[in-house]
N, C-alpha and C. Protein backbone atom coordinates (compact mmCIF):
# COMPACT_ATOMS: atom_id res chain seq x y z
N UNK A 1 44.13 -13.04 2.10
CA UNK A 1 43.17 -12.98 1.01
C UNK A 1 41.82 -13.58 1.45
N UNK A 2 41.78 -14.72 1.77
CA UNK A 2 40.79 -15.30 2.49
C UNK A 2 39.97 -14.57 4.13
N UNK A 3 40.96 -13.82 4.09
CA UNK A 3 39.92 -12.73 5.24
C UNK A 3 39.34 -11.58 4.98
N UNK A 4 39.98 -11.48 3.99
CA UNK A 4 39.76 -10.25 2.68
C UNK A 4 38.14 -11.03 2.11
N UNK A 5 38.14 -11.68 2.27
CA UNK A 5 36.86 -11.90 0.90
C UNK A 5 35.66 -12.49 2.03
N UNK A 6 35.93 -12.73 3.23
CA UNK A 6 35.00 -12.98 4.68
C UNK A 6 34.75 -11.50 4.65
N UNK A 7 35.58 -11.06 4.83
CA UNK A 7 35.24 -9.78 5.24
C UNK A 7 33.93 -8.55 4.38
N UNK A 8 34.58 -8.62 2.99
CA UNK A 8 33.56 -8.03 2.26
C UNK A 8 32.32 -9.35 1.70
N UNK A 9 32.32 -10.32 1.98
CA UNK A 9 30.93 -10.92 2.11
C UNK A 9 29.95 -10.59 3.37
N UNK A 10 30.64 -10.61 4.61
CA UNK A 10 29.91 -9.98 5.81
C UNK A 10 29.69 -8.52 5.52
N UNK A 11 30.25 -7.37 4.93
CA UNK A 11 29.73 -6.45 4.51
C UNK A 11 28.67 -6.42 3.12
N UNK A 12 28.85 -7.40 2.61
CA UNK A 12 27.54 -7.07 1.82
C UNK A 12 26.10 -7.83 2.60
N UNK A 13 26.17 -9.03 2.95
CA UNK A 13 25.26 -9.34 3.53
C UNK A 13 24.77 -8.53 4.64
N UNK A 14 25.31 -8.09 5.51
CA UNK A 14 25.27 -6.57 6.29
C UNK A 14 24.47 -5.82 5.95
N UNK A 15 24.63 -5.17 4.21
CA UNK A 15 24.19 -4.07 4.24
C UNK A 15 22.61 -4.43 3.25
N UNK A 16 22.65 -5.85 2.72
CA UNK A 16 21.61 -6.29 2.12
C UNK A 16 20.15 -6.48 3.40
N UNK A 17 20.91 -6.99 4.57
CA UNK A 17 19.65 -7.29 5.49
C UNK A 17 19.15 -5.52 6.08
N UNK A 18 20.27 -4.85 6.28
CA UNK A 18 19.62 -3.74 6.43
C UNK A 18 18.99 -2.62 5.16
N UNK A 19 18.92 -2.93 4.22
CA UNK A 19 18.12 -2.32 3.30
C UNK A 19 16.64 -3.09 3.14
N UNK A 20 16.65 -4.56 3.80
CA UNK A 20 15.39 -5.24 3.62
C UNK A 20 14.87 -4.40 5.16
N UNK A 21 15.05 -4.77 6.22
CA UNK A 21 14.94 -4.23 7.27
C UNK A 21 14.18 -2.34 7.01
N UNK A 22 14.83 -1.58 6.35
CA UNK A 22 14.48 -0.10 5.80
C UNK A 22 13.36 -0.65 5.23
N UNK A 23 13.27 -1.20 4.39
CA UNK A 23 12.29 -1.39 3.16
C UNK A 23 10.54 -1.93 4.37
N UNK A 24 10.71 -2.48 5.23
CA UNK A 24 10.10 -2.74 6.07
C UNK A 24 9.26 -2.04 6.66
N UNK A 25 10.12 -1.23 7.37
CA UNK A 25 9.92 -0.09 8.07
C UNK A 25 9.03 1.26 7.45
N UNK A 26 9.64 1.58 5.90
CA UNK A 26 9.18 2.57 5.63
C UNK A 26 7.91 2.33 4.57
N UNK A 27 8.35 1.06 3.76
CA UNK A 27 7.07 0.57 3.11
C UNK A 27 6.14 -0.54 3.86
N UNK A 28 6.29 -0.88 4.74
CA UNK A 28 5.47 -2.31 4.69
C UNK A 28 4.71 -1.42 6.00
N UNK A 29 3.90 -2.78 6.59
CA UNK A 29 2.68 -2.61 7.62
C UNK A 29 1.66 -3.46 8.00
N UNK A 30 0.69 -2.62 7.82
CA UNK A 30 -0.61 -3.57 8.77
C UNK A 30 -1.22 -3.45 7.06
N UNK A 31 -2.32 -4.89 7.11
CA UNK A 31 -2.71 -4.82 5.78
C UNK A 31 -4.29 -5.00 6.41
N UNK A 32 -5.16 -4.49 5.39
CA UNK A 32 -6.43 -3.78 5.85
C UNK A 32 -7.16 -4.28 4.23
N UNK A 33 -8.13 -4.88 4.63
CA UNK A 33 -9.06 -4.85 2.91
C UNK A 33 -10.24 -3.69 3.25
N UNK A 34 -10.58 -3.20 1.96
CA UNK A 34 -11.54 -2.12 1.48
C UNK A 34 -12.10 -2.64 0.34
N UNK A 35 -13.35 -1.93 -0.28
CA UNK A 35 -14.12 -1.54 -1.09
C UNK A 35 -14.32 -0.45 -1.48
N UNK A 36 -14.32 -0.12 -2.62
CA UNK A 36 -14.02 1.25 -3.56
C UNK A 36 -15.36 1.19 -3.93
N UNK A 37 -15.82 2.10 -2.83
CA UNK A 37 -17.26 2.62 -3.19
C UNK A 37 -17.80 4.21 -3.30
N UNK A 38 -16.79 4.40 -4.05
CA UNK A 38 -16.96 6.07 -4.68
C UNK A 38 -15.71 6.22 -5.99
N UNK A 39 -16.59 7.26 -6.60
CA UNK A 39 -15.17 7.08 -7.90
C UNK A 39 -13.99 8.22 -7.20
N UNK A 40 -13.83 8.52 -6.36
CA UNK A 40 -12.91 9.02 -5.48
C UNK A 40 -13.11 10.73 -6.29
N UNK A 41 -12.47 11.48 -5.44
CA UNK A 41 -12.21 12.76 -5.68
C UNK A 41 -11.07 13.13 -6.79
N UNK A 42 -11.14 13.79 -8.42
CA UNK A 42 -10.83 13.58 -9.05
C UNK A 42 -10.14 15.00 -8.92
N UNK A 43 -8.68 14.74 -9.49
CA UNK A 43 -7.42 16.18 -9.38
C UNK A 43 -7.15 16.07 -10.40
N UNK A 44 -6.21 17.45 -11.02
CA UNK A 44 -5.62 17.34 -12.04
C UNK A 44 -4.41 18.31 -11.36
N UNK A 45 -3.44 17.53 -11.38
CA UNK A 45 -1.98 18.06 -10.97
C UNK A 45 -1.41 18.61 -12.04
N UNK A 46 0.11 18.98 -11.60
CA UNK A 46 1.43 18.86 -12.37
C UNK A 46 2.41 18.10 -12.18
N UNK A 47 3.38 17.66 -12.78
CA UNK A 47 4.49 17.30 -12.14
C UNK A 47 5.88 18.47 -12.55
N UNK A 48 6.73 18.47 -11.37
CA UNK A 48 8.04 19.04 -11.69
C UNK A 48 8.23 19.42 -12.94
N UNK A 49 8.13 18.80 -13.98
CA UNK A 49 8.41 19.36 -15.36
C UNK A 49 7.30 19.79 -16.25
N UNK A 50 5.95 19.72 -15.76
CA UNK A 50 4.67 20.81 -15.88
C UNK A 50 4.08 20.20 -17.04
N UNK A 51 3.63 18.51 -16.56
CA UNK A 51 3.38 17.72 -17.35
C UNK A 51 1.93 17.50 -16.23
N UNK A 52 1.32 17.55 -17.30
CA UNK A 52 -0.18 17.02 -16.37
C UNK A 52 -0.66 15.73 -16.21
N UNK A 53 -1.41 15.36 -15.34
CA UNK A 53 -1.63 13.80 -14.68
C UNK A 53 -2.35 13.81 -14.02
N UNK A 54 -3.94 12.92 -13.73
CA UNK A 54 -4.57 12.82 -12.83
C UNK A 54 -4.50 12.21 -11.76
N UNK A 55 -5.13 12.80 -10.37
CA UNK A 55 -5.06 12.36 -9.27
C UNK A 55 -6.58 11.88 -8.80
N UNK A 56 -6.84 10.86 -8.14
CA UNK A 56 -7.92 10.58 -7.87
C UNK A 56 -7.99 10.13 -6.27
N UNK A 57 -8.09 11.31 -5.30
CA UNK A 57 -8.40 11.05 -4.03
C UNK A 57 -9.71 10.07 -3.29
N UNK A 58 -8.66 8.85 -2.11
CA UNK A 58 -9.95 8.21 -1.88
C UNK A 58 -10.25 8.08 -0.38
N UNK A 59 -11.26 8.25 0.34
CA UNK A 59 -11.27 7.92 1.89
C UNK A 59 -12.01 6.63 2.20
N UNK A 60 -11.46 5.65 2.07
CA UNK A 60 -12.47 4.17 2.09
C UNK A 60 -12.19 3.77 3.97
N UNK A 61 -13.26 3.19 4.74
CA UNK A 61 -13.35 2.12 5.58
C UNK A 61 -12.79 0.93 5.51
N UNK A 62 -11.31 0.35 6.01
CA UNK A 62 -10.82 -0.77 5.73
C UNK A 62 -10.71 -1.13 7.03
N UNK A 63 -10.74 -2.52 6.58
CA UNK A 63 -10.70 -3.42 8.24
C UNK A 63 -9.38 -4.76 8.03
N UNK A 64 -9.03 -4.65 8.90
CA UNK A 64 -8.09 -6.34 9.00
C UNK A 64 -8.65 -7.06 9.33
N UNK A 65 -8.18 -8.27 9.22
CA UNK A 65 -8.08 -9.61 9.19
C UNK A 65 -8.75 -9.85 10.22
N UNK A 66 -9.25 -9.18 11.51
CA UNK A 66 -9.87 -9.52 12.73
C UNK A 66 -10.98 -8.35 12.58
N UNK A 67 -11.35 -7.60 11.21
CA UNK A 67 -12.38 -6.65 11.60
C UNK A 67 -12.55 -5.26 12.23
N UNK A 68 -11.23 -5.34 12.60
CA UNK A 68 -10.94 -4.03 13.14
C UNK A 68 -10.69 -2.63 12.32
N UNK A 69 -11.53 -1.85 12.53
CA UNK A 69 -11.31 -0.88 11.04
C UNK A 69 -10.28 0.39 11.38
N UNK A 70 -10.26 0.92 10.34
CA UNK A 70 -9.46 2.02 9.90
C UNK A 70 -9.96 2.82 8.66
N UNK A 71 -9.77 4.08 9.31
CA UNK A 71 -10.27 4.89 8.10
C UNK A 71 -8.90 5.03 7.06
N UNK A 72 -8.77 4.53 5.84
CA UNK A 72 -7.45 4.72 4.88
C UNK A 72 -7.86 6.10 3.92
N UNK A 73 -6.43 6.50 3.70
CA UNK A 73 -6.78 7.97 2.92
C UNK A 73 -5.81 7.57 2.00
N UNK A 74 -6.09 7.80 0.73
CA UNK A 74 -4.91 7.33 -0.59
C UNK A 74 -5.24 8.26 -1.46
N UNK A 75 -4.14 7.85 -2.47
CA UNK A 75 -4.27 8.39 -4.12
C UNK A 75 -3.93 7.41 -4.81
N UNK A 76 -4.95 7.76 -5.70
CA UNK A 76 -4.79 6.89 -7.13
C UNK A 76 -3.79 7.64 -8.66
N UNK A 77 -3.42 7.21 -8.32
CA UNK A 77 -2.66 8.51 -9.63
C UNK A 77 -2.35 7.76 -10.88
N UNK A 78 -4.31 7.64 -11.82
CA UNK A 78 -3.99 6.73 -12.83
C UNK A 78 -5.04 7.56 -13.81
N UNK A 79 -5.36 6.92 -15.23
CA UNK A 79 -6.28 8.28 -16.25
C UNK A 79 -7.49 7.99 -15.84
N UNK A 80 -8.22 7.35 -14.81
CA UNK A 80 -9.34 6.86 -14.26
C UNK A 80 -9.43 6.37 -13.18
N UNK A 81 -10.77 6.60 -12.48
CA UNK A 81 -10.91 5.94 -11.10
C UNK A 81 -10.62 4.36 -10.93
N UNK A 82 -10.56 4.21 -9.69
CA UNK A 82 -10.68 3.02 -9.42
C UNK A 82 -11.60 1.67 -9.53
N UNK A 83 -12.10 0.63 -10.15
CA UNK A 83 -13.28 -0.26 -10.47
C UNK A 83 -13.97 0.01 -9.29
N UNK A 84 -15.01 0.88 -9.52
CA UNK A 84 -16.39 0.89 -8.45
C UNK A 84 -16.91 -1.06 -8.07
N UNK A 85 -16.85 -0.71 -6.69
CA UNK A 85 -17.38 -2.35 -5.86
C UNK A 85 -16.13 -2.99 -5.89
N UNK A 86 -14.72 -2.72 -6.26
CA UNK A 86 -13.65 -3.67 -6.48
C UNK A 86 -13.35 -3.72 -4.48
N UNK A 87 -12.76 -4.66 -4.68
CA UNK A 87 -11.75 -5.03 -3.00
C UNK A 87 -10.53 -4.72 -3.32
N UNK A 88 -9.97 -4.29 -2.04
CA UNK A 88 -8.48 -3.73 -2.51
C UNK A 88 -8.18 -4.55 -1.06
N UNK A 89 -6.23 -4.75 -1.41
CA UNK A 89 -5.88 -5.47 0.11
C UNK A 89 -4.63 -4.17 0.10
N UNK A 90 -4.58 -3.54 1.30
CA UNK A 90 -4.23 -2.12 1.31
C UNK A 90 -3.64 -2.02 2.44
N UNK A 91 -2.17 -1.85 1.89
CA UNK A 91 -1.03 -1.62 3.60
C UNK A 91 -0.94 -0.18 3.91
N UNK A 92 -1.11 -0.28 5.35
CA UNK A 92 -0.87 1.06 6.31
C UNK A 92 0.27 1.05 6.85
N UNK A 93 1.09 2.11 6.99
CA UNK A 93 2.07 2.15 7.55
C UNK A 93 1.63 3.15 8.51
N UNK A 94 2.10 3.08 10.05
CA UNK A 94 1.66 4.50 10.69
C UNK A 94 2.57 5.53 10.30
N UNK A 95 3.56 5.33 10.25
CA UNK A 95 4.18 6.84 9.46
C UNK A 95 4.24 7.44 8.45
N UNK A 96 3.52 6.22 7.14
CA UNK A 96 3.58 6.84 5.69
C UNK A 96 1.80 6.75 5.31
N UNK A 97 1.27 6.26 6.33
CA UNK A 97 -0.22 6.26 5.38
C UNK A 97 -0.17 4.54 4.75
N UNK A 98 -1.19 5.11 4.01
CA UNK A 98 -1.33 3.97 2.76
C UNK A 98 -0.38 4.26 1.90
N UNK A 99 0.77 3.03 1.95
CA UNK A 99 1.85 2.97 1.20
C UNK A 99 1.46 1.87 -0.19
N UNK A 100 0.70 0.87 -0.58
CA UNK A 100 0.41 0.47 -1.78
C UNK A 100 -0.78 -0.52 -1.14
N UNK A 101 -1.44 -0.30 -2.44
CA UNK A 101 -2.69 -1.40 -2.79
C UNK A 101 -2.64 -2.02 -3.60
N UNK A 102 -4.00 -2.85 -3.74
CA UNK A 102 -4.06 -3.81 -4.67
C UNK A 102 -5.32 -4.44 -5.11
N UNK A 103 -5.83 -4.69 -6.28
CA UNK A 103 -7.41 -6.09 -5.93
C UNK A 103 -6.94 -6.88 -5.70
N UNK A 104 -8.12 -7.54 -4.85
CA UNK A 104 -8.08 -8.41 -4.94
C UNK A 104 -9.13 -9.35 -5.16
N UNK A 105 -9.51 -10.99 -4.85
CA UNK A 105 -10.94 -11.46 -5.59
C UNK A 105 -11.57 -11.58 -3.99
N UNK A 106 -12.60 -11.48 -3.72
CA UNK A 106 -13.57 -11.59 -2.69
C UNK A 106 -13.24 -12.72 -1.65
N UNK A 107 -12.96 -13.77 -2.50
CA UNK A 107 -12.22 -15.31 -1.54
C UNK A 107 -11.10 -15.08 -1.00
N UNK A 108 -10.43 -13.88 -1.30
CA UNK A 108 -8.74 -13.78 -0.67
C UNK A 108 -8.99 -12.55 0.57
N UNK A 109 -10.06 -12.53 0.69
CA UNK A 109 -10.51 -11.35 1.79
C UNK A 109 -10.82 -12.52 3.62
N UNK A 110 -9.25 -12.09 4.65
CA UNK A 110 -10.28 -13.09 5.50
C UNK A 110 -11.71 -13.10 5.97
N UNK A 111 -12.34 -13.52 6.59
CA UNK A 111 -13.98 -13.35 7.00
C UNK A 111 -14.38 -12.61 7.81
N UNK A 112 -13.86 -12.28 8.52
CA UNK A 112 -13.82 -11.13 9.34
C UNK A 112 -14.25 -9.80 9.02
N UNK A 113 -13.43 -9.33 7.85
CA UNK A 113 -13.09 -8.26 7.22
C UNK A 113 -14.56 -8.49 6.17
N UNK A 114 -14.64 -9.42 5.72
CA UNK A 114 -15.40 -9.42 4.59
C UNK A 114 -16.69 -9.59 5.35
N UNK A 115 -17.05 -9.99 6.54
CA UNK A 115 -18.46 -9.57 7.10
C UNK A 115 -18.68 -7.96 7.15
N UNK A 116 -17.54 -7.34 7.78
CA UNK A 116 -17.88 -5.91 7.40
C UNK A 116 -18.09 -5.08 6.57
N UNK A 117 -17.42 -5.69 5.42
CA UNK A 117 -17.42 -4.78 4.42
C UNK A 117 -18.80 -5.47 3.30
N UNK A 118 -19.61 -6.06 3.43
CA UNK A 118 -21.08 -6.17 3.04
C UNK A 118 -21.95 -5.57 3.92
């Protein structure tokens, strides 16, 4: 019994580190700050069940933490653009793109990044 219950604790912990591990891989990345300085390119989709929803395409200049830039390509998929002049802190993944953003306030931008982007 007691090897019985080692056993399926090492299988769950097992399969918990490898779903963090996935989660890593396919969402996480290099994080890059930007400025939303266009009201982005505005869509009007569908979804699967032919429900309408806007899309708001954006191509911003983001740089990391050392200044080093990257051109990021996203969507906003909300009933309005994004706050014109806002900072976003914005992960790249190389295989998925820009996988999520965020604001953030001007002081949480390192210096680097934030010399470039003035």
């Amino acid at each position: 019994m007691k090897k019985l219950l080692i056993g399926l604790v090492t299988i769950i912990v097992v399969v918990i580190a490898g779903l963090k591990i996935a989660e890593q891989v396919v969402m996480g990345g290099d994080i890059y700050y930007a400025q939303v300085t266009t009201e982005g390119e505005r869509k009007e989709e569908r979804d699967d069940t032919g429900r309408t929803f806007l899309k708001f395409d954006y191509s911003l200049p983001g740089f990391d933490k050392d200044g080093n830039e990257k051109q990021l390509e996203f969507s906003a998929i909300k009933d309005r653009p994004l706050r014109k002049d806002a900072y976003l802190k914005v992960t790249w993944n190389k295989n998925k793109g820009v996988t999520s953003y965020e604001e953030v306030k001007k002081p949480e931008i390192p210096q680097a990044a934030q010399l470039k982007l003035n």
